[in-house]
Protein backbone atom coordinates (compact mmCIF):
# COMPACT_ATOMS: atom_id res chain seq x y z
CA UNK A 1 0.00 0.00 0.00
CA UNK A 2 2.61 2.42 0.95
CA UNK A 3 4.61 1.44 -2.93
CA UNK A 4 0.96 2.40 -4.44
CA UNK A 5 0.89 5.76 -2.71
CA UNK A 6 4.34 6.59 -3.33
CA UNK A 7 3.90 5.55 -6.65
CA UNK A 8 0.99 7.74 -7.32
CA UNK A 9 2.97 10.69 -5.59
CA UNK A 10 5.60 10.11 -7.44
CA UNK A 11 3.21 9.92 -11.08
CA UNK A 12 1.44 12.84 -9.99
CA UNK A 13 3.75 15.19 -8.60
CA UNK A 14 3.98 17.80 -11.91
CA UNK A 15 -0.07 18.35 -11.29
CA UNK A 16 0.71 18.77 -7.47
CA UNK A 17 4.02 21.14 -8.09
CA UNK A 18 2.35 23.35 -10.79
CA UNK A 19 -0.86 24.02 -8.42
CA UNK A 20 1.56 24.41 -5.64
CA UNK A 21 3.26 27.76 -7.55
CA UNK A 22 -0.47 28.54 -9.34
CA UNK A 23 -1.24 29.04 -5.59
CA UNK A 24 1.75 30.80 -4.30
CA UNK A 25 2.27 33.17 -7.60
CA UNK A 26 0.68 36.53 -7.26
CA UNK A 27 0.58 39.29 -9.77
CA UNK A 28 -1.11 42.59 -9.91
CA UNK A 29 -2.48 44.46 -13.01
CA UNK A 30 -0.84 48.14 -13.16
CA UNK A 31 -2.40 51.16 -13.66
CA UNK A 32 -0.68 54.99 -14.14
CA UNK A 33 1.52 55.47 -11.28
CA UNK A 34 4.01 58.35 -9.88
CA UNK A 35 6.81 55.40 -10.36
CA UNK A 36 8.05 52.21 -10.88
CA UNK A 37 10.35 50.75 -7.98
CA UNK A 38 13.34 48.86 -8.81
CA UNK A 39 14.28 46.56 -5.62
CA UNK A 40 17.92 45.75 -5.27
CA UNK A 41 19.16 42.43 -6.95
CA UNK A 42 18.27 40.97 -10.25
CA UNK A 43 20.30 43.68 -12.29
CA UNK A 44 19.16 42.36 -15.70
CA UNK A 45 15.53 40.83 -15.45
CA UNK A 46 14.24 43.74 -13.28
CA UNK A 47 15.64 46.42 -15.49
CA UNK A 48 14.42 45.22 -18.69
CA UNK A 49 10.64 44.79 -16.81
CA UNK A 50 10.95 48.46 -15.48
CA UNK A 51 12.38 50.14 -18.73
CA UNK A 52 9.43 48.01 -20.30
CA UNK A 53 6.80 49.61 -18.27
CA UNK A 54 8.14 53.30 -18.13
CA UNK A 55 8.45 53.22 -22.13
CA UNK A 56 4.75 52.01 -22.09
CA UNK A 57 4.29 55.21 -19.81
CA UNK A 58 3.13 53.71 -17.19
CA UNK A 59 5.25 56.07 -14.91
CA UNK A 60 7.65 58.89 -15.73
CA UNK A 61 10.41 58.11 -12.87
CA UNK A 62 11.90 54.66 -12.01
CA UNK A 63 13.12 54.42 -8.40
CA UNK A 64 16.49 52.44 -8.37
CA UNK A 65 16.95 51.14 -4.35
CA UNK A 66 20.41 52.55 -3.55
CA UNK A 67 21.86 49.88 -1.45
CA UNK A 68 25.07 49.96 0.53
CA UNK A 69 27.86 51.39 -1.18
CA UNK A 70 26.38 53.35 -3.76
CA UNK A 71 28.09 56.07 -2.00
CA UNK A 72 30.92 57.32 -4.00
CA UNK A 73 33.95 55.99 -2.22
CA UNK A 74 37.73 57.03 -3.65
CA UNK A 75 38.43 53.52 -5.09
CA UNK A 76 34.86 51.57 -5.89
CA UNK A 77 35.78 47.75 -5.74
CA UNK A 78 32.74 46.64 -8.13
CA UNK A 79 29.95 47.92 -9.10
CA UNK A 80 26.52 47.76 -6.84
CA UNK A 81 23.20 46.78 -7.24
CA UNK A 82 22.23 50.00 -7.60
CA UNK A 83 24.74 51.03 -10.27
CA UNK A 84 24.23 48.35 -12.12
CA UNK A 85 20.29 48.61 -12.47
CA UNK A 86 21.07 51.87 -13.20
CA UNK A 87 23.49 51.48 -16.11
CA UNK A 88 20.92 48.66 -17.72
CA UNK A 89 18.24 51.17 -17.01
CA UNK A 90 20.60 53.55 -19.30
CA UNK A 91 21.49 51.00 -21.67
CA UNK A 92 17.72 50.14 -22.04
CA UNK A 93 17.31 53.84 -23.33
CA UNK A 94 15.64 55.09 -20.03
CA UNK A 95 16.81 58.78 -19.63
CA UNK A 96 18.91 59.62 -16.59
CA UNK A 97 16.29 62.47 -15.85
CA UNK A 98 13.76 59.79 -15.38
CA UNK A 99 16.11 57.75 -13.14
CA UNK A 100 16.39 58.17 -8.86
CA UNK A 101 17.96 57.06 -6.22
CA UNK A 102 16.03 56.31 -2.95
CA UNK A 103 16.78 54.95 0.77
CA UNK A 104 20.79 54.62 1.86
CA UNK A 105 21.90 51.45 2.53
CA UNK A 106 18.73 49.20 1.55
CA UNK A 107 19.86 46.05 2.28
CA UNK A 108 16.42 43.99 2.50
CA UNK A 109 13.04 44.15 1.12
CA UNK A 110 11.70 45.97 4.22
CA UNK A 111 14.34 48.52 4.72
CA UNK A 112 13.80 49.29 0.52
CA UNK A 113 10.02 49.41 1.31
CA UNK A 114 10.55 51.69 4.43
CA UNK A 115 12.48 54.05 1.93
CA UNK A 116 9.63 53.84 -0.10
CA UNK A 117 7.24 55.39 2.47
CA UNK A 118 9.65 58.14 3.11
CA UNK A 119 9.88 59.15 -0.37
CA UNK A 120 6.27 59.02 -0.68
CA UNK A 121 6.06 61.63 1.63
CA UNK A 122 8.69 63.61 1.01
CA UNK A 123 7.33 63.70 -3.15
CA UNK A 124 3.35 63.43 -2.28
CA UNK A 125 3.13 60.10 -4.39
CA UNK A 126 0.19 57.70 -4.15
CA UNK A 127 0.91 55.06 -6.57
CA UNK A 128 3.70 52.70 -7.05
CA UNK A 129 4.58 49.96 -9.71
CA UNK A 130 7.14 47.16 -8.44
CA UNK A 131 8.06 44.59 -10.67
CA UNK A 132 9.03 41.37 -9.56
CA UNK A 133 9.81 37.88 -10.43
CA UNK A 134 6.84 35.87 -9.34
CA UNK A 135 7.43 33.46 -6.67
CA UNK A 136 9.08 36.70 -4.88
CA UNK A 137 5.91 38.89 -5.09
CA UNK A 138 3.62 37.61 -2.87
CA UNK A 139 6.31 38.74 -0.41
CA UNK A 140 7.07 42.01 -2.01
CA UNK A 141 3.45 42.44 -1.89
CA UNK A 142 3.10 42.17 1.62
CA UNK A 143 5.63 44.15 3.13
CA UNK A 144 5.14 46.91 1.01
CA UNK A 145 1.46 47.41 1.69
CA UNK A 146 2.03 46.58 5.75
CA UNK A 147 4.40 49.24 5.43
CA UNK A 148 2.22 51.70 3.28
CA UNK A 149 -0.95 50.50 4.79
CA UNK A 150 -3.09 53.88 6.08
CA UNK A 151 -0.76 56.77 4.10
CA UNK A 152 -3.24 56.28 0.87
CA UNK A 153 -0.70 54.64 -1.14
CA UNK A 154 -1.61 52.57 -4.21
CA UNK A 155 0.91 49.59 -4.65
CA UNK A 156 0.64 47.43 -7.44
CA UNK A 157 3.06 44.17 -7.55
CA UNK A 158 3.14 42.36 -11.23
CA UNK A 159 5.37 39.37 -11.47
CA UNK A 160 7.38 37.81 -14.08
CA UNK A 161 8.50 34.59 -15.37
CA UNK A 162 12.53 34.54 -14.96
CA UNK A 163 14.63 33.02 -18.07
CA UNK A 164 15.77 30.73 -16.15
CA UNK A 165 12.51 28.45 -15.32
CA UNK A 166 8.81 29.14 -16.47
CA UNK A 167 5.55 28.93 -13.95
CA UNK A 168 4.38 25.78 -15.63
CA UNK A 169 7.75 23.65 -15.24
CA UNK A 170 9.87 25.67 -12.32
CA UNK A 171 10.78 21.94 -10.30
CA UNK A 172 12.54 21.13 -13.12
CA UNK A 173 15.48 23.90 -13.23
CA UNK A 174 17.59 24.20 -9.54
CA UNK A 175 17.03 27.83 -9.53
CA UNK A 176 13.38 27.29 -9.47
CA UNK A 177 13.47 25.39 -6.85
CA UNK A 178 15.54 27.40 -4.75
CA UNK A 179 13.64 30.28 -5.77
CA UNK A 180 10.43 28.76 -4.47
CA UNK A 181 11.60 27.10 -1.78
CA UNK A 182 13.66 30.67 -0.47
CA UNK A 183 10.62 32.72 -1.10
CA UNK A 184 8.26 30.48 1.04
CA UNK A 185 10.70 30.59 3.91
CA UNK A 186 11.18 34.22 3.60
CA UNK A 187 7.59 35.53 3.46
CA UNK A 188 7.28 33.21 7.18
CA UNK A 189 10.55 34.97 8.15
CA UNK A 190 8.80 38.51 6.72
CA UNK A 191 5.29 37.81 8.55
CA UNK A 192 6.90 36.18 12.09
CA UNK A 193 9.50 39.06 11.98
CA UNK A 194 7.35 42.01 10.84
């Protein structure tokens, strides 16, 4: 009996693993906004999402999360997150008018979100775009809005399939399954810690 049911498992685990992410997955539909948020990480996927969306004019300013060391020091070691999504924000023909820093030293999703609500306040903004891949955004999601929630801010969260694996066969490529096993432990670390 316990062969048959580990059998089955076994035969019907692609069924099980694609509802698993069709649950998880979360994507918003974006409207107009005052601009599109560019977390730290992901310097080419993100980019090419955000420079997608602002030359669709769904925003006139991209927000690029300055994270620690985007400082000018006398002798940079490497490039940052933050100066790299901005050069592929360049390279993707965004204008550097159109292009802003904000936060100091973002170095997770919450801090970038806290920097978020301070800029909305310092520029009056209600509405903000943040693309992100899509086992990510359900997280993204939340922390943003917990820490927007009451200020009147609009936050809208679409995801996207990274080249690396697809929604429909993500088990099947080790960076999908790190990427969905990460993101579930995070968003528990996000809500126990937050």
């Amino acid at each position: 009996m316990l062969a048959t049911i580990g059998i089955s498992a076994w035969l019907g685990r692609e069924p099980l693993l694609r509802g698993a992410a069709s649950l998880w997955i979360v994507s918003d539909p974006v409207t107009r906004a005052d601009a599109i948020v560019l977390l730290s990480g992901n310097y080419y996927e993100r980019p090419l999402v955000a420079a997608d969306l602002y030359r669709r004019g769904f925003a006139n300013k991209i927000l690029v999360s300055q994270n620690a060391g985007t400082q000018q020091t006398p002798v940079p070691i490497s490039p940052t997150d933050s100066e790299l999504n901005r050069t592929a924000l360049l390279k993707l023909g965004v204008p550097p008018g159109a292009i802003e820093y904000f936060g100091n030293a973002n170095s997770n999703t919450r801090k970038e979100a806290v920097a978020i609500r301070q800029w909305a306040e310092r520029n009056a903004a209600s509405a903000f775009i943040i693309p992100t891949e899509m086992f990510s955004a359900r997280r993204v999601r939340w922390i943003f809005q917990r820490e927007l929630s009451g200020r009147g801010v609009t936050i809208e969260v679409p995801s996207f399939e990274p080249l690396s694996y697809t929604r429909g066969e993500w088990w099947k490529a080790e960076q999908g399954v790190i990427a969905f096993q990460n993101e579930v432990l995070k968003y528990i670390y996000y809500r126990l810690k937050y």
